[in-house]
Protein backbone atom coordinates (compact mmCIF):
# COMPACT_ATOMS: atom_id res chain seq x y z
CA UNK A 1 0.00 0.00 0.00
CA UNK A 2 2.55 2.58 0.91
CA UNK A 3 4.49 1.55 -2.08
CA UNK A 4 1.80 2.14 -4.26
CA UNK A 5 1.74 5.45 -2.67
CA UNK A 6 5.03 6.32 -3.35
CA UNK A 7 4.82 5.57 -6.71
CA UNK A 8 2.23 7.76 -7.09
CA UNK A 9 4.07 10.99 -5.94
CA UNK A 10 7.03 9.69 -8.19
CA UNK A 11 4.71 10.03 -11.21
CA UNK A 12 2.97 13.55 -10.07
CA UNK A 13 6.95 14.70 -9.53
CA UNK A 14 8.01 13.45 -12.92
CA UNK A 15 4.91 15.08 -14.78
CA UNK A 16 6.02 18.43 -12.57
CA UNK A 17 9.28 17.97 -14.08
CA UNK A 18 7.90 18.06 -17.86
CA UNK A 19 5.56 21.09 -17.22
CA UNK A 20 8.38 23.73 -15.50
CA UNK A 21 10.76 25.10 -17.80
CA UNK A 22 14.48 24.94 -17.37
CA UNK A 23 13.73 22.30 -14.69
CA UNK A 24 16.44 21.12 -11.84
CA UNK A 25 14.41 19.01 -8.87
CA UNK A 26 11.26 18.90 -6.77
CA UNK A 27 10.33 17.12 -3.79
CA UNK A 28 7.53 15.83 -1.57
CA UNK A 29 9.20 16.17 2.12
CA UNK A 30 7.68 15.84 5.56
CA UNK A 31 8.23 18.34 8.16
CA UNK A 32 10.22 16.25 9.88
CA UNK A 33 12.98 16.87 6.85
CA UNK A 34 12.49 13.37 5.20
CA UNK A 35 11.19 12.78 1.44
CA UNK A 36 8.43 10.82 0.50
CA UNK A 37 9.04 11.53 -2.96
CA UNK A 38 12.09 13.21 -5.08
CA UNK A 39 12.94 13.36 -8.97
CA UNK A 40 16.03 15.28 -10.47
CA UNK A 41 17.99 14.08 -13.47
CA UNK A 42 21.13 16.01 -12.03
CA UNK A 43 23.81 14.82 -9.51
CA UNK A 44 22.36 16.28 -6.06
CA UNK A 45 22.02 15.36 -2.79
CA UNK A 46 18.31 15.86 -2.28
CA UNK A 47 18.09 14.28 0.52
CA UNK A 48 20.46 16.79 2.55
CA UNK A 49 19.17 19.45 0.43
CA UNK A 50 15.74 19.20 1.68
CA UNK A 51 16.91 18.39 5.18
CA UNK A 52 18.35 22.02 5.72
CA UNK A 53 15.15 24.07 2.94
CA UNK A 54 12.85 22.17 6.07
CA UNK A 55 14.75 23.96 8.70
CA UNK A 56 14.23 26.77 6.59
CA UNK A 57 10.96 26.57 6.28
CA UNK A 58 9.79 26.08 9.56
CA UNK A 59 11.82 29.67 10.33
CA UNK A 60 10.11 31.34 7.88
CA UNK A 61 6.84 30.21 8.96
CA UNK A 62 7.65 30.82 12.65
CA UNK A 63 8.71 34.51 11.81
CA UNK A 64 5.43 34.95 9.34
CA UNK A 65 3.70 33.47 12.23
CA UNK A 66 4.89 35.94 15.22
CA UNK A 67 4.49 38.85 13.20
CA UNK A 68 0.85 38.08 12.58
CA UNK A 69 1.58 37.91 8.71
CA UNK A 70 -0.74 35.07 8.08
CA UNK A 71 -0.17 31.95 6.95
CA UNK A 72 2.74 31.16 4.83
CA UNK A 73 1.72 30.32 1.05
CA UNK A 74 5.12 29.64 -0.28
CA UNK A 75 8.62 30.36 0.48
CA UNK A 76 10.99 31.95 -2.66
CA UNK A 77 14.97 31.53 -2.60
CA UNK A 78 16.68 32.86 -5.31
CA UNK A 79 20.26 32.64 -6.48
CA UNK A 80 22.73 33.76 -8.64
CA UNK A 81 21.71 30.35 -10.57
CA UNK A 82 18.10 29.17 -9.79
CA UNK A 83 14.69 29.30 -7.74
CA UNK A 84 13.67 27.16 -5.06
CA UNK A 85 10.17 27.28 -4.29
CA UNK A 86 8.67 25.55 -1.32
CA UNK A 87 4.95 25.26 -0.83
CA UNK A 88 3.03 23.69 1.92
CA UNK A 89 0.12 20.76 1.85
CA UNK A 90 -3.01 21.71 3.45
CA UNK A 91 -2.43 20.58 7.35
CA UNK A 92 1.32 22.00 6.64
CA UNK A 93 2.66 18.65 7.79
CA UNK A 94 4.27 18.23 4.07
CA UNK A 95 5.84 20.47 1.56
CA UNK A 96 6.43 20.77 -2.23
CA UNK A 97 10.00 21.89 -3.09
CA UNK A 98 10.74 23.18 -6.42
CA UNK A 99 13.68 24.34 -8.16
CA UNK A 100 14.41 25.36 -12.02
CA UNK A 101 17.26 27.07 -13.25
CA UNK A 102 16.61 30.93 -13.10
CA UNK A 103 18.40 31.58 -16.81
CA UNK A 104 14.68 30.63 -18.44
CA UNK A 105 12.57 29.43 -15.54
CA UNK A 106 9.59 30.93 -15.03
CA UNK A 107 8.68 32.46 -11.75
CA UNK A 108 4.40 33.21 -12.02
CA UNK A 109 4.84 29.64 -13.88
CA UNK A 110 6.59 27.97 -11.05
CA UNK A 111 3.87 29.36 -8.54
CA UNK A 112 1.29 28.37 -10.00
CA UNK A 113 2.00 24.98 -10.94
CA UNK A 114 3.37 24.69 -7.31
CA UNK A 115 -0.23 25.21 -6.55
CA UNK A 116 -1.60 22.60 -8.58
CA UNK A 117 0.68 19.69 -7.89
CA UNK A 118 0.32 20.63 -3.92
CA UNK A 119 -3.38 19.95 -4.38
CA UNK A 120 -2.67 16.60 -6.42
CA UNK A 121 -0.17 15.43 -4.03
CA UNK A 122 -2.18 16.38 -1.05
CA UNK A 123 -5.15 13.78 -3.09
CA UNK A 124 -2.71 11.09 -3.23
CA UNK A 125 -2.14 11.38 0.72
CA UNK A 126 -3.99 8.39 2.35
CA UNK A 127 -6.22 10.68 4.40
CA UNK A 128 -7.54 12.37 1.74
């Protein structure tokens, strides 16, 4: 069952991958740091990758949090070389990473298909 689960969110990530241009990675990562799901083509670590962007997130969402900013809807990094986008699930107890290479990656593109696959993945959950 949870193999048929994960195979699932491999084949949501790998139709991500064909619909963002210039694409590097994306992930499907528990709050507690650990992926569920991954897909890059490239040579990278995701796994420590999305260990520290969790660490990340949860300051972000602690400082949006104490501020009385709202809820968090996603979380941008950009460098000299590429976005990483991070998106929660509903119940914020799983996130959607995202990264494509800034040269011709598209940003509104990126946010909004972060939307999307959230919801997907989020179906594909077993309590949904």
């Amino acid at each position: 069952e949870s193999n048929k689960m994960a195979q699932k969110f491999d084949e949501i990530l790998k139709e991500l991958a064909g619909e963002v241009s210039d694409y590097i990675a994306s992930a499907l990562v528990g709050i507690d740091g650990i992926n569920l799901a991954s897909h890059t083509d490239l040579e990278i670590d995701l796994d420590l990758f999305t260990s520290q962007m969790t660490l990340l997130l949860k300051l972000v969402s602690n400082s949006s949090d104490k501020i009385g900013a709202g809820q968090l809807e996603d979380n941008l990094v950009t460098t000299e070389k590429a976005y990483v986008l991070m998106r929660y699930l509903p119940g914020n107890q799983y996130y959607l990473v995202l990264m494509a290479f800034k040269k011709s990656g598209n940003l509104g593109n990126m946010r909004l298909l972060s939307k999307l696959y959230t919801e997907r993945l989020n179906k594909a959950m077993p309590h949904a």
